[in-house]
Protein backbone atom coordinates (compact mmCIF):
# COMPACT_ATOMS: atom_id res chain seq x y z
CA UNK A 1 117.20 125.93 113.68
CA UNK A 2 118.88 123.24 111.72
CA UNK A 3 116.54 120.41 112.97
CA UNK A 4 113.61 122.64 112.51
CA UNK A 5 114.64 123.03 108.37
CA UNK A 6 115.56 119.04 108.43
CA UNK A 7 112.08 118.59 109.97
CA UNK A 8 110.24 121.09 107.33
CA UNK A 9 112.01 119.80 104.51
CA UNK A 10 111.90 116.64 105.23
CA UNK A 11 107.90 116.90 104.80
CA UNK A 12 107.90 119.31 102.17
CA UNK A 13 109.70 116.44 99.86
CA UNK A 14 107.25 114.06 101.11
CA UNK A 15 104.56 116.27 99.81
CA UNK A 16 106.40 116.56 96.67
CA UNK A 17 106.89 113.18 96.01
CA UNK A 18 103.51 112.76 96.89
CA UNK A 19 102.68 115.33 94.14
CA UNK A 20 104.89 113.66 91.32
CA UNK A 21 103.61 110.17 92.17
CA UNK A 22 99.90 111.88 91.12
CA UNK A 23 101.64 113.42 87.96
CA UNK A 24 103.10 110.03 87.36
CA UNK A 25 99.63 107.97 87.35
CA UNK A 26 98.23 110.78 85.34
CA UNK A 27 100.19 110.86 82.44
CA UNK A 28 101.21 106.71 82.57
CA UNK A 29 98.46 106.50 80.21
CA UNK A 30 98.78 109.38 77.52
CA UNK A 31 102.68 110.17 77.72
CA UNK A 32 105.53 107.45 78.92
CA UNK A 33 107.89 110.19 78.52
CA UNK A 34 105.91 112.20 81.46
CA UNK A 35 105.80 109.71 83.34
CA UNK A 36 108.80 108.50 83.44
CA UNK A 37 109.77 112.21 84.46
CA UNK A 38 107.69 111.81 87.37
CA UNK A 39 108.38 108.93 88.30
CA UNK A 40 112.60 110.20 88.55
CA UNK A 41 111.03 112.86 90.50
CA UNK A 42 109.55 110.99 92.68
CA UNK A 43 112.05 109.44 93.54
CA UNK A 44 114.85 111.84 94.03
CA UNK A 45 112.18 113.35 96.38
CA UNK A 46 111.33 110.82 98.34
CA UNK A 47 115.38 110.18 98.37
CA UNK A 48 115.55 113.83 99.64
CA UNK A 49 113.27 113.17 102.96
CA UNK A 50 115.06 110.08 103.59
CA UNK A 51 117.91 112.59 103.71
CA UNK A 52 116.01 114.95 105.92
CA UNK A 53 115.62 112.20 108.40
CA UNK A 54 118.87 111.35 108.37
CA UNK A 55 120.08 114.87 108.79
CA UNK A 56 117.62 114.90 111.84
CA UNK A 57 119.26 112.12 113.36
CA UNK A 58 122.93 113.68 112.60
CA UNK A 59 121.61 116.76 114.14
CA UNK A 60 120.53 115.52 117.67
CA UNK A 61 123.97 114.30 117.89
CA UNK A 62 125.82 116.71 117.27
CA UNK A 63 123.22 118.57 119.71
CA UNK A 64 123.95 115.92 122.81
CA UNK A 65 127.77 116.69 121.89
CA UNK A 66 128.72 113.88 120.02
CA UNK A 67 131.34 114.19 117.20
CA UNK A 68 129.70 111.48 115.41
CA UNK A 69 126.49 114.07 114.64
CA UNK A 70 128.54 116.61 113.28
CA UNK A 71 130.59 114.11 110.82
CA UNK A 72 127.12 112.14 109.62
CA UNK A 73 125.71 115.65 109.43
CA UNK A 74 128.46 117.46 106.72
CA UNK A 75 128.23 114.01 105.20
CA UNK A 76 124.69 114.04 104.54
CA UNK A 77 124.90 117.57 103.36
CA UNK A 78 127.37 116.89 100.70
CA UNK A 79 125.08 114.17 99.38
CA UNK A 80 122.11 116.36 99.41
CA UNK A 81 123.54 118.97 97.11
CA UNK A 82 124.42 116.31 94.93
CA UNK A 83 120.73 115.79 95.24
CA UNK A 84 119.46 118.47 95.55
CA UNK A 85 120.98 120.01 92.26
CA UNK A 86 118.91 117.51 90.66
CA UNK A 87 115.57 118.30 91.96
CA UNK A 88 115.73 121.30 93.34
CA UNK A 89 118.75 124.19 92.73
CA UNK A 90 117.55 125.81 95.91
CA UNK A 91 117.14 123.45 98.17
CA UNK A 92 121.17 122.19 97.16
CA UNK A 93 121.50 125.80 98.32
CA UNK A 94 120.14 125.60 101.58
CA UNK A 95 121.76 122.41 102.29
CA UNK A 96 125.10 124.07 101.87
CA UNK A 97 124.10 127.31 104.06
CA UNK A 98 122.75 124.92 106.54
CA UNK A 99 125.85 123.14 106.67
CA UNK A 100 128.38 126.24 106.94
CA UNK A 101 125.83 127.55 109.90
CA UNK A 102 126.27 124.32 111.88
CA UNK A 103 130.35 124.16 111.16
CA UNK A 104 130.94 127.81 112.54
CA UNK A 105 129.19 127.29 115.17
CA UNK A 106 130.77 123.83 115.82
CA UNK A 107 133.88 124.60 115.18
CA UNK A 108 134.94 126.82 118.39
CA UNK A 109 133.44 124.37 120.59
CA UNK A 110 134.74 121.12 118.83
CA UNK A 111 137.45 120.50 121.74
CA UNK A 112 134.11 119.65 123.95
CA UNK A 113 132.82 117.18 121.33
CA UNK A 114 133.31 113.25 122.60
């Protein structure tokens, strides 16, 4: 379920940082404040769906049993809420549940990790 999210998200922030680059070039000419705004938006979002891919990486591994998946994986959550709280309060959220999902269910099965 966790890839699934890292795969959603992961294209949702493209879209938004796809969105803000459009906000950026439309308000470069009238307001530098705006764009500047956009342009921190952008890219914090496209920051976000690096993280997303990263996450799906971290995720596989810790799929195939490796204990090397599981550490890049609470490490790249912790970064995304620092994230996250920047550009989006919710998705800091969901990083967090994600992350407390995967460690219960790692966590009586960690003996079997390599």
């Amino acid at each position: 379920m966790s890839m699934l999210g890292s795969a959603i998200g992961g294209a949702l922030s493209l879209l938004g940082a796809g969105a803000a680059a459009g906000a950026e070039r439309a308000a470069s000419g009238i307001d530098p404040e705006a764009a500047a705004t956009a342009r921190s938006s952008h890219n914090a979002m496209l920051f976000m769906a690096l993280l997303a891919a990263c996450s799906l990486g971290s995720l596989t591994g810790a799929w195939m049993w490796k204990k090397w998946g599981v550490y890049g994986y609470a490490g790249i959550s912790c970064l995304g809420l620092v994230v996250g709280l920047r550009a989006s309060p919710v998705s800091a959220v969901v990083n967090v549940a994600s992350a407390v999902i995967v460690a219960g269910s790692v966590a009586a099965r960690w003996r079997y990790f390599e």
